[in-house]
N, C-alpha and C. Protein backbone atom coordinates (compact mmCIF):
# COMPACT_ATOMS: atom_id res chain seq x y z
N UNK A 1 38.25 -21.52 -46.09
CA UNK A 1 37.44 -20.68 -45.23
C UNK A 1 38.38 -20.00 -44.23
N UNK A 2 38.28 -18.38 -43.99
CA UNK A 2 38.92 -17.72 -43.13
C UNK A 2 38.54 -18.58 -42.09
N UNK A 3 39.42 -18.08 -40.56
CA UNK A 3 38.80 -18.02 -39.53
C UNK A 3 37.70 -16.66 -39.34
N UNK A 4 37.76 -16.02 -39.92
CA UNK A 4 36.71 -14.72 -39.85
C UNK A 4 35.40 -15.65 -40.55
N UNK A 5 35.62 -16.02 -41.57
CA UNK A 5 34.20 -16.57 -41.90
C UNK A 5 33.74 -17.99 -40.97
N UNK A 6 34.75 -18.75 -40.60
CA UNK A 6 34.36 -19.25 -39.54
C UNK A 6 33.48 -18.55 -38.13
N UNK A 7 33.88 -18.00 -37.78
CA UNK A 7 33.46 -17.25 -36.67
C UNK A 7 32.32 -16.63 -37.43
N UNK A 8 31.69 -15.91 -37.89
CA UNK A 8 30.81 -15.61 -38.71
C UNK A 8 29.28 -17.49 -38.95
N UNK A 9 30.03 -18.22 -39.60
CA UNK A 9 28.99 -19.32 -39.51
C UNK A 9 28.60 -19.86 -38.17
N UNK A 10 29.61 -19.76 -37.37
CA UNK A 10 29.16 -20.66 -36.11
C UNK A 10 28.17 -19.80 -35.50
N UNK A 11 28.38 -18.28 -35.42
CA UNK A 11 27.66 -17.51 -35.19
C UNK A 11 26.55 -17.67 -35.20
N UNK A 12 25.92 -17.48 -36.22
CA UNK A 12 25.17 -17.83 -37.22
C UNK A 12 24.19 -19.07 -36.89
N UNK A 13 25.06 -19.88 -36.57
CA UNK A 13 24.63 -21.50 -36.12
C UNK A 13 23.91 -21.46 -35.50
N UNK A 14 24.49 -20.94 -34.12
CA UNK A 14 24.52 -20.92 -32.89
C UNK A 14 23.05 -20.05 -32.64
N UNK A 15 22.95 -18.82 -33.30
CA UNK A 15 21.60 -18.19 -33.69
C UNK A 15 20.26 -18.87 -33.89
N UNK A 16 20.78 -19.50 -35.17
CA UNK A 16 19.64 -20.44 -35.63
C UNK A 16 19.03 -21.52 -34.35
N UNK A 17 20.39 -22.08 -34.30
CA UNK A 17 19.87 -23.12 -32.72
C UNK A 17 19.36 -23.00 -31.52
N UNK A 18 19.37 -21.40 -31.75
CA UNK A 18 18.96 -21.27 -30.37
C UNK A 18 17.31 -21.23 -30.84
N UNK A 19 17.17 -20.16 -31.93
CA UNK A 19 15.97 -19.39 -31.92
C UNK A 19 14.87 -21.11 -32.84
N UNK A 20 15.93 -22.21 -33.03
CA UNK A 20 14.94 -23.53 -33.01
C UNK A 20 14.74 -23.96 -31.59
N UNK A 21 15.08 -24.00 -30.84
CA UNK A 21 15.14 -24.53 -29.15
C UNK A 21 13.94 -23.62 -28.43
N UNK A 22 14.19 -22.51 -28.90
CA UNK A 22 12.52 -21.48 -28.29
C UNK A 22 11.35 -22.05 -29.06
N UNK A 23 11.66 -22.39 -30.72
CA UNK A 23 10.22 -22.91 -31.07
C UNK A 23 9.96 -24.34 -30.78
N UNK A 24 10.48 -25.06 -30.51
CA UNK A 24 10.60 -26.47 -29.96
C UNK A 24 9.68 -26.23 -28.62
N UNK A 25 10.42 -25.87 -28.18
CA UNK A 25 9.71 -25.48 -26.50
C UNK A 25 8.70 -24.69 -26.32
N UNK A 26 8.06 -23.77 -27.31
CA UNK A 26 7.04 -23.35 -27.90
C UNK A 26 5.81 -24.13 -27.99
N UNK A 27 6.14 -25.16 -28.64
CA UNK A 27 5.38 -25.92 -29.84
C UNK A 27 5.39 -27.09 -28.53
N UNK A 28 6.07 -27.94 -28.33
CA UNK A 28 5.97 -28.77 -26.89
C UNK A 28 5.23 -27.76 -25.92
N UNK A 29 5.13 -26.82 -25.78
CA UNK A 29 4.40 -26.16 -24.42
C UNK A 29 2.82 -26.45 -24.89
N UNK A 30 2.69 -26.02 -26.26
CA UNK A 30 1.33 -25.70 -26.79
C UNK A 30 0.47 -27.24 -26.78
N UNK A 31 1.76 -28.34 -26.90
CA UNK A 31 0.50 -29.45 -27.09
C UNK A 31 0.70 -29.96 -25.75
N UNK A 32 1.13 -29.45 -24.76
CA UNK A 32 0.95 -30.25 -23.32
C UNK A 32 -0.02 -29.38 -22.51
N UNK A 33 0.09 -28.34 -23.19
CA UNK A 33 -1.48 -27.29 -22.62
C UNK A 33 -2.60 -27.78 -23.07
N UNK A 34 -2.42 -28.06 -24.24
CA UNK A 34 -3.60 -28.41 -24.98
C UNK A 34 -4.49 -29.70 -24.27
N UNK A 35 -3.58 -30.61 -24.10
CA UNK A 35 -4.08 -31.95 -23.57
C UNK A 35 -5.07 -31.84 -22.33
N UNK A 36 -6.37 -32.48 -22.90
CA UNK A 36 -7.47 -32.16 -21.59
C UNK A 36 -7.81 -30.90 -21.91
N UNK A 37 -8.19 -30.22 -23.34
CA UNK A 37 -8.65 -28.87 -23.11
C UNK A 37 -9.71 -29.53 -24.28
N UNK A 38 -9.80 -30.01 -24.53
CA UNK A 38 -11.11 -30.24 -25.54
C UNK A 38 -10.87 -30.55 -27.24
N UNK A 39 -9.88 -30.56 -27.37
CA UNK A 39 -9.35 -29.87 -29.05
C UNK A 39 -9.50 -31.41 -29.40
N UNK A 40 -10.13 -31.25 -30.48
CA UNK A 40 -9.93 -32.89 -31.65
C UNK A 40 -9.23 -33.66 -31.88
N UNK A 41 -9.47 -34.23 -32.42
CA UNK A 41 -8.51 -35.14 -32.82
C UNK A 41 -7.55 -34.87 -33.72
N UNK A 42 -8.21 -33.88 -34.42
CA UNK A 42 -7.10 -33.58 -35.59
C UNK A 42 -6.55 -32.18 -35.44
N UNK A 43 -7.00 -31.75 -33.85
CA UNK A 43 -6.19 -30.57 -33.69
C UNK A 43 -5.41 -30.76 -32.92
N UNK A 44 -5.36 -32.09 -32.04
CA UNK A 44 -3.91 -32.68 -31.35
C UNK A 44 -3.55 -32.89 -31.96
N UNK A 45 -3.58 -33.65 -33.52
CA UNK A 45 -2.60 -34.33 -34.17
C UNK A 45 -1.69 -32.96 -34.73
N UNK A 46 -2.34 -31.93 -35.15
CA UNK A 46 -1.63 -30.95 -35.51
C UNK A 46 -0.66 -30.66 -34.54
N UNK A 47 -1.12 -30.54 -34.11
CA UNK A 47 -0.18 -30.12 -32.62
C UNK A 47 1.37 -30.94 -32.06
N UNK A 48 0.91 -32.23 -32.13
CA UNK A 48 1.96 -32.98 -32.08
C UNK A 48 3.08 -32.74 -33.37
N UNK A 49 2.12 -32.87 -34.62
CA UNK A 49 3.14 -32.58 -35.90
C UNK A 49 4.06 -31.31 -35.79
N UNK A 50 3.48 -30.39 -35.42
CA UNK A 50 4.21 -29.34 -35.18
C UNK A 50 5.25 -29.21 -33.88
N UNK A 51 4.70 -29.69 -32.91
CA UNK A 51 5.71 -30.43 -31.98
C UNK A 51 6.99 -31.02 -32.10
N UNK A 52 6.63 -32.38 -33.26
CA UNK A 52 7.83 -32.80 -33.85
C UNK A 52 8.72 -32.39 -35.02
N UNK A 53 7.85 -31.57 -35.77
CA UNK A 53 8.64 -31.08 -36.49
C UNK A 53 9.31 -29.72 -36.21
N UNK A 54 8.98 -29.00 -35.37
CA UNK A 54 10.18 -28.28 -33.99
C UNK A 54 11.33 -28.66 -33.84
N UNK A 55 11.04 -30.52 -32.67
CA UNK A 55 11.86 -30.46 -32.42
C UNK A 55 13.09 -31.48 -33.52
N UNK A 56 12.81 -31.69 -34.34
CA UNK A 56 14.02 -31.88 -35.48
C UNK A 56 14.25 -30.83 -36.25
N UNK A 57 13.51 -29.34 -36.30
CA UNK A 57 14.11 -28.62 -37.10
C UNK A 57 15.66 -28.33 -35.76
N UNK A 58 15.02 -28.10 -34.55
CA UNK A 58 15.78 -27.71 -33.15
C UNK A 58 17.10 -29.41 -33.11
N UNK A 59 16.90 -30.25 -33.91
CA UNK A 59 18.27 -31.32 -33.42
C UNK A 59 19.04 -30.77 -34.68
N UNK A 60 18.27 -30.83 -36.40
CA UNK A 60 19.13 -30.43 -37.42
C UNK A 60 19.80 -28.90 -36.96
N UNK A 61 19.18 -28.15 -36.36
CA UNK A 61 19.81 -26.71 -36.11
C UNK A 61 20.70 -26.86 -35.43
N UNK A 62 21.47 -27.37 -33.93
CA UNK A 62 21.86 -28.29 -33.39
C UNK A 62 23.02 -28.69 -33.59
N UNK A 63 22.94 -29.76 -35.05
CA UNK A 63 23.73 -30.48 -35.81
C UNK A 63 24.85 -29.59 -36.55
N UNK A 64 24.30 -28.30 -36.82
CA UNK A 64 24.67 -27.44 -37.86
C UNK A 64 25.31 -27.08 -36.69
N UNK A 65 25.55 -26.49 -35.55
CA UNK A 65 26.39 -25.52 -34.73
C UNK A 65 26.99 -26.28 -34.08
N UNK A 66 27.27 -27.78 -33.89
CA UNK A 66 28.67 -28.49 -33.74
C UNK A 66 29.58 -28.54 -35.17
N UNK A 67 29.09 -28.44 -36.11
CA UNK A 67 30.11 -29.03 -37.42
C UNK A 67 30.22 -27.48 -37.77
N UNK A 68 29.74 -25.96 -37.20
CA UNK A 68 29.84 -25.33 -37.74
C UNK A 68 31.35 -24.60 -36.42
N UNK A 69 30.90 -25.60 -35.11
CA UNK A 69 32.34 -25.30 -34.08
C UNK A 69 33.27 -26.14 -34.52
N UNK A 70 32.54 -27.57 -35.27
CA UNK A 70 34.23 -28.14 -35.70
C UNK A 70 34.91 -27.48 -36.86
N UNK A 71 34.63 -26.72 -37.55
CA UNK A 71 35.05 -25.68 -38.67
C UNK A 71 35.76 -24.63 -38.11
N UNK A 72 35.00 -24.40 -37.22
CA UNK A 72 35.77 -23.03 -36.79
C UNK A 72 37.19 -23.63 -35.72
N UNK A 73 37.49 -24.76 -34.93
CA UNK A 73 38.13 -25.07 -34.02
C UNK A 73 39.57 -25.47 -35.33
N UNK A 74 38.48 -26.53 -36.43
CA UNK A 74 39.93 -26.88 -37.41
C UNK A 74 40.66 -25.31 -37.70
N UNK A 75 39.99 -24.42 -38.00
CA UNK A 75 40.16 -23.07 -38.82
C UNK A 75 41.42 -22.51 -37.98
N UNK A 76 41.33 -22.64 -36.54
CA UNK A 76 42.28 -22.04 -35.74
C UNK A 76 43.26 -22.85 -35.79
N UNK A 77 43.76 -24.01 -35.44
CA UNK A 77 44.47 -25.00 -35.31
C UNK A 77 45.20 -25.32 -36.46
N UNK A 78 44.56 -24.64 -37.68
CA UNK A 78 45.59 -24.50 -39.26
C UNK A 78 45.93 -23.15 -39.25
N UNK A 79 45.29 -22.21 -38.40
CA UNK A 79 46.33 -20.87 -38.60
C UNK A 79 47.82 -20.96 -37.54
């Protein structure tokens, strides 16, 4: 892998992670509004599911833009 395509993935990463961290915080906003507004049982549960599955898409996204800075940090350090 270049360092150009390095720089390019972390990019990239770093993108993804962010724009998981807005739906995380999205999705956490929606079920702490929700609470005490009337919604079911199975429309909190939705809520929470989507909640959590936010915020692990937002830790795997995350995950991907440290190993995608340790790629790019090895990339320099071998040129």
């Amino acid at each position: 892998m270049t360092i150009e395509d390095a720089v390019r993935a972390e990019a990239e990463a770093d993108r993804l992670a962010s724009r998981a961290a807005m739906k995380a915080d999205s999705a956490r906003g929606r079920l702490a509004a929700s609470r005490g507004a009337g919604l079911s049982e199975t429309e909190m549960a939705v809520l929470a599911a989507e909640a959590d599955n936010a915020t692990k898409a937002d830790e795997t996204a995350e995950a991907a833009y440290a190993e995608a800075a340790r790629v790019l940090a090895s990339a320099r350090n071998a040129a």
